[in-house]
Protein backbone atom coordinates (compact mmCIF):
# COMPACT_ATOMS: atom_id res chain seq x y z
CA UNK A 1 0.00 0.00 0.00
CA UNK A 2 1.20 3.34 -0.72
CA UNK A 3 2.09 5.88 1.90
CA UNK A 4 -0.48 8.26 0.39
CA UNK A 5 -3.33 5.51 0.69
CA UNK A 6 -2.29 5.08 4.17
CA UNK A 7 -2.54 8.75 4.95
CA UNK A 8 -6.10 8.67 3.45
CA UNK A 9 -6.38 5.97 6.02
CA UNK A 10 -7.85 3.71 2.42
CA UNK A 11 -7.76 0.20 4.40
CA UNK A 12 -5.53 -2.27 2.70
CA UNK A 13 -6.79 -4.30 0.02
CA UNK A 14 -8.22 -8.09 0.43
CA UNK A 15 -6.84 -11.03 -0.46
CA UNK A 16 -8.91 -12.43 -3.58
CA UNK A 17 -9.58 -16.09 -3.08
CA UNK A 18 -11.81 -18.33 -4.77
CA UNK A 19 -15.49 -17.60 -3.24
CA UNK A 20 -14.46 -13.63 -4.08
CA UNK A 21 -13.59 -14.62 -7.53
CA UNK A 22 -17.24 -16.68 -7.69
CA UNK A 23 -19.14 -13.72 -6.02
CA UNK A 24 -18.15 -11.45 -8.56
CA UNK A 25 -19.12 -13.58 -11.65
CA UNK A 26 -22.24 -13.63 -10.61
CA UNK A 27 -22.70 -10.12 -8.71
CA UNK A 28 -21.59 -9.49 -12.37
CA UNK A 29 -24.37 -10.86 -14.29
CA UNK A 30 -26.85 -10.51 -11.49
CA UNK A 31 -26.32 -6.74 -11.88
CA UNK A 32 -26.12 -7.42 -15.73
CA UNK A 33 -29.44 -9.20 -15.42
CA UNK A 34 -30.91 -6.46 -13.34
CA UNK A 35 -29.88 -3.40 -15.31
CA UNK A 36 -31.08 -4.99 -18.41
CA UNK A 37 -34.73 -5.74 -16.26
CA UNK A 38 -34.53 -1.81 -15.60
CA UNK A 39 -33.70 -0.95 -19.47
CA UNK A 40 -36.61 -3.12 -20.51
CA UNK A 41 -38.83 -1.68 -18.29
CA UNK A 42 -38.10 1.75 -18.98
CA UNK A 43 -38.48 1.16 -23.33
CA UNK A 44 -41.86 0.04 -22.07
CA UNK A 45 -43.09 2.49 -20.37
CA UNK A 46 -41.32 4.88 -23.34
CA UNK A 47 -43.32 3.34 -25.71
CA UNK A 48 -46.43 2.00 -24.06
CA UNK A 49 -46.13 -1.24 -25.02
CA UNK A 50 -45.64 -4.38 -23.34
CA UNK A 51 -46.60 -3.36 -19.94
CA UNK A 52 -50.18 -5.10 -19.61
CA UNK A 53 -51.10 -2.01 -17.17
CA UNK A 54 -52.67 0.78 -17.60
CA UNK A 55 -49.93 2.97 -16.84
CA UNK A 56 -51.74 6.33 -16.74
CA UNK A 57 -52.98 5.54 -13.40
CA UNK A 58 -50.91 6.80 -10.60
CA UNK A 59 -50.45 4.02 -8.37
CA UNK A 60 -49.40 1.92 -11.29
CA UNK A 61 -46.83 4.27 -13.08
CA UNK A 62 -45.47 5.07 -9.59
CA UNK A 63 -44.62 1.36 -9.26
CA UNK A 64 -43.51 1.08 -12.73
CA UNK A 65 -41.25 4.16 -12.18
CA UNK A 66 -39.75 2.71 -8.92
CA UNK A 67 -39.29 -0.50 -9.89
CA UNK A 68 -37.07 0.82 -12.92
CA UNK A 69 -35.05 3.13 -10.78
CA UNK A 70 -34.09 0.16 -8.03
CA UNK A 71 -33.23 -2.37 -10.97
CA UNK A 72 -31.02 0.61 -12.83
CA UNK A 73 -29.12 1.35 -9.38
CA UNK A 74 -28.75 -1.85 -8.18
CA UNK A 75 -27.60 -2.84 -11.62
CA UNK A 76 -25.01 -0.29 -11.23
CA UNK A 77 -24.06 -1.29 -7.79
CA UNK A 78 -23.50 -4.99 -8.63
CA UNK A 79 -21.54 -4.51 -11.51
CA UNK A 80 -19.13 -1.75 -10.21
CA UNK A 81 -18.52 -3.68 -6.95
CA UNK A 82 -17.99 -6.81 -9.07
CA UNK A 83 -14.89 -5.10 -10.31
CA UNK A 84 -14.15 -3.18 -6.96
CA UNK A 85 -14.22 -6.64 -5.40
CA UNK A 86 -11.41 -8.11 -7.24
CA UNK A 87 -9.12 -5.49 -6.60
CA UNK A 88 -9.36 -5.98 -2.77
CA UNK A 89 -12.78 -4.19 -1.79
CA UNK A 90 -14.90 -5.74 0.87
CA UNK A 91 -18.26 -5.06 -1.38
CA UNK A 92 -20.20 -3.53 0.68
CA UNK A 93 -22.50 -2.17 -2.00
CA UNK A 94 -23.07 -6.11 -3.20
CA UNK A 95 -23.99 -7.37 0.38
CA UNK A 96 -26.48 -4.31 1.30
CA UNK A 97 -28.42 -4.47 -1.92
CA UNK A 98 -28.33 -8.17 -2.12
CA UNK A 99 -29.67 -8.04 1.70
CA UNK A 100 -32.41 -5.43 0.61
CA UNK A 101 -33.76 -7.61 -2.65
CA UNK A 102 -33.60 -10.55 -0.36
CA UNK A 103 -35.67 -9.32 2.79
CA UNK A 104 -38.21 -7.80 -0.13
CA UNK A 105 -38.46 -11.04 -2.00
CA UNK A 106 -39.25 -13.01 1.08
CA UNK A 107 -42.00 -10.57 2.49
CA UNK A 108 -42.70 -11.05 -1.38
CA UNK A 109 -42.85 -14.76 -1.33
CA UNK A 110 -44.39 -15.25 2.28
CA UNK A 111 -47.21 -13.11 0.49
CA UNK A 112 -47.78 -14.68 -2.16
CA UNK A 113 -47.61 -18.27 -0.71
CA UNK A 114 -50.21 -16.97 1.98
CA UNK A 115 -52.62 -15.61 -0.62
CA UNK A 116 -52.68 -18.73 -2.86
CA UNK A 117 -49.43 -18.38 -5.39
CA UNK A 118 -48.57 -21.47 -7.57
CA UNK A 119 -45.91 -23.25 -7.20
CA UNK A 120 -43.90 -22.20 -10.20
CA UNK A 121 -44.42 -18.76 -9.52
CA UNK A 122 -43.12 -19.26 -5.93
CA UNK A 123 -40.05 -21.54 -7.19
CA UNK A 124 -39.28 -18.59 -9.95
CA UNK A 125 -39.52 -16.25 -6.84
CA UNK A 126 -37.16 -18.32 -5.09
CA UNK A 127 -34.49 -18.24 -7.31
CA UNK A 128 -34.32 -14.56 -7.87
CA UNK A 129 -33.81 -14.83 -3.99
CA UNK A 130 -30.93 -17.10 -4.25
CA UNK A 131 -29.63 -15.34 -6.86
CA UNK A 132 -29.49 -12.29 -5.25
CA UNK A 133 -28.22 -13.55 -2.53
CA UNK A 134 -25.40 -16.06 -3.04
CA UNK A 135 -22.81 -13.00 -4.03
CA UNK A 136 -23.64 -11.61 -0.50
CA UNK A 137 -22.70 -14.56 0.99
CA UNK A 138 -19.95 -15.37 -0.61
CA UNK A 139 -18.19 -12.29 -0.16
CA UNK A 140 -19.03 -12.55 3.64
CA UNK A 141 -16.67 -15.61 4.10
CA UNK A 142 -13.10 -14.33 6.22
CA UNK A 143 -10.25 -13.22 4.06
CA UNK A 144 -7.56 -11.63 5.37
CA UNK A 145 -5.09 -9.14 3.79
CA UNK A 146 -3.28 -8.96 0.51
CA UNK A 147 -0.01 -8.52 2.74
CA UNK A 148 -0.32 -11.47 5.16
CA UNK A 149 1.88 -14.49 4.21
CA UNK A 150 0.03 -17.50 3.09
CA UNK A 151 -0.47 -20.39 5.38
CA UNK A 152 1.68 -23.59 4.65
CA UNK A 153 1.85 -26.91 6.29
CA UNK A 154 4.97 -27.54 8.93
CA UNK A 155 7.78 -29.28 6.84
CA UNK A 156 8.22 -31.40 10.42
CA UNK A 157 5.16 -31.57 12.20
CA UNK A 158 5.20 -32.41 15.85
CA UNK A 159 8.41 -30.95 15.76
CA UNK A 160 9.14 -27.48 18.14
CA UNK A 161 11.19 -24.89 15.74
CA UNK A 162 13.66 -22.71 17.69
CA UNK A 163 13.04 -19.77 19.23
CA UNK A 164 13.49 -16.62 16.12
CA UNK A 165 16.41 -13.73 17.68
C-alpha cells in the first residue's frame, strides 16, 4: 500500500480467493441481469407497449417508475462492486443491496404463498432470492489481507522450531 493511501487511512486491500472470484461472476451478471430488467422496463413504459397495465394511473406508473429506478441502481451497484471486489474491496454495496432484494423477495414470497401463489411462480420467486443472494454470501466468508503471508503446512510436524532472535 502506498504511503499516500495510508494517509487517506484507504484500508488495505483483500486477499482475492476463490469464493471472491465466484461472487463477482455472478454479482456481475446478477447486476447485468438487473440493469437490463430496468432498461426493458423503462423502453416500455417509453413506448407503451408491453406493460399489460394501464400505466396512466398513478399508483401503477409510480410502481412502474420505482421498480425501474431500483433495478437501474442496483444494476449499477453490482456490476461496479464486481470489479471493486477483485481489486481488494470488501463489497459492501453487493452485500447491502443483495440483503435489501432478499428481505423484499421473502415478504414477497411469504405473500404470495399466503394468498394462494402457484408453485412455479413461488419456485421462480425463489431463485431470484438465491440469486441475489449467493454473491452476499460469498463475499461474507473471512479473508484476510493482501499482505499477510500464506499459510503452509509444517515441513516437520510435531516438531518445536527454535526460538526466532
Amino acid at each position: 500500500m502506498s504511503s499516500l493511501a495510508r494517509r487517506r487511512g484507504r484500508p488495505a486491500p483483500l486477499r482475492t480467493t476463490p469464493a471472491v472470484r465466484v461472487a463477482a461472476v455472478l454479482s456481475f451478471l446478477y447486476g447485468g441481469a438487473v440493469t437490463a430488467l430496468g432498461v426493458g422496463l423503462t423502453v416500455a413504459l417509453a413506448t407503451g407497449q408491453g406493460l399489460g397495465a394501464d400505466t396512466h394511473e398513478y399508483l401503477v406508473f409510480r410502481g412502474v417508475t420505482t421498480t425501474i429506478v431500483f433495478s437501474l441502481m442496483a444494476g449499477g451497484i453490482f456490476v461496479a462492486d464486481a470489479f471493486l471486489v477483485l481489486r481488494g474491496a470488501r463489497g459492501t454495496g453487493v452485500v447491502v443491496v443483495a440483503g435489501i432484494v432478499v428481505l423484499a423477495g421473502l415478504i414477497g414470497e411469504v405473500i404470495e404463498a399466503v394468498t394462494g401463489g402457484s408453485a412455479a411462480s413461488l419456485a421462480i420467486g425463489a431463485g431470484i432470492i438465491v440469486a441475489a443472494a449467493l454473491p452476499g454470501v460469498l463475499l461474507l466468508l473471512p479473508r484476510g489481507l493482501r499482505s499477510t503471508p500464506p499459510v503452509t503446512a509444517d515441513p516437520t510436524p510435531g516438531v518445536t522450531p527454535p526460538p526466532q532472535p
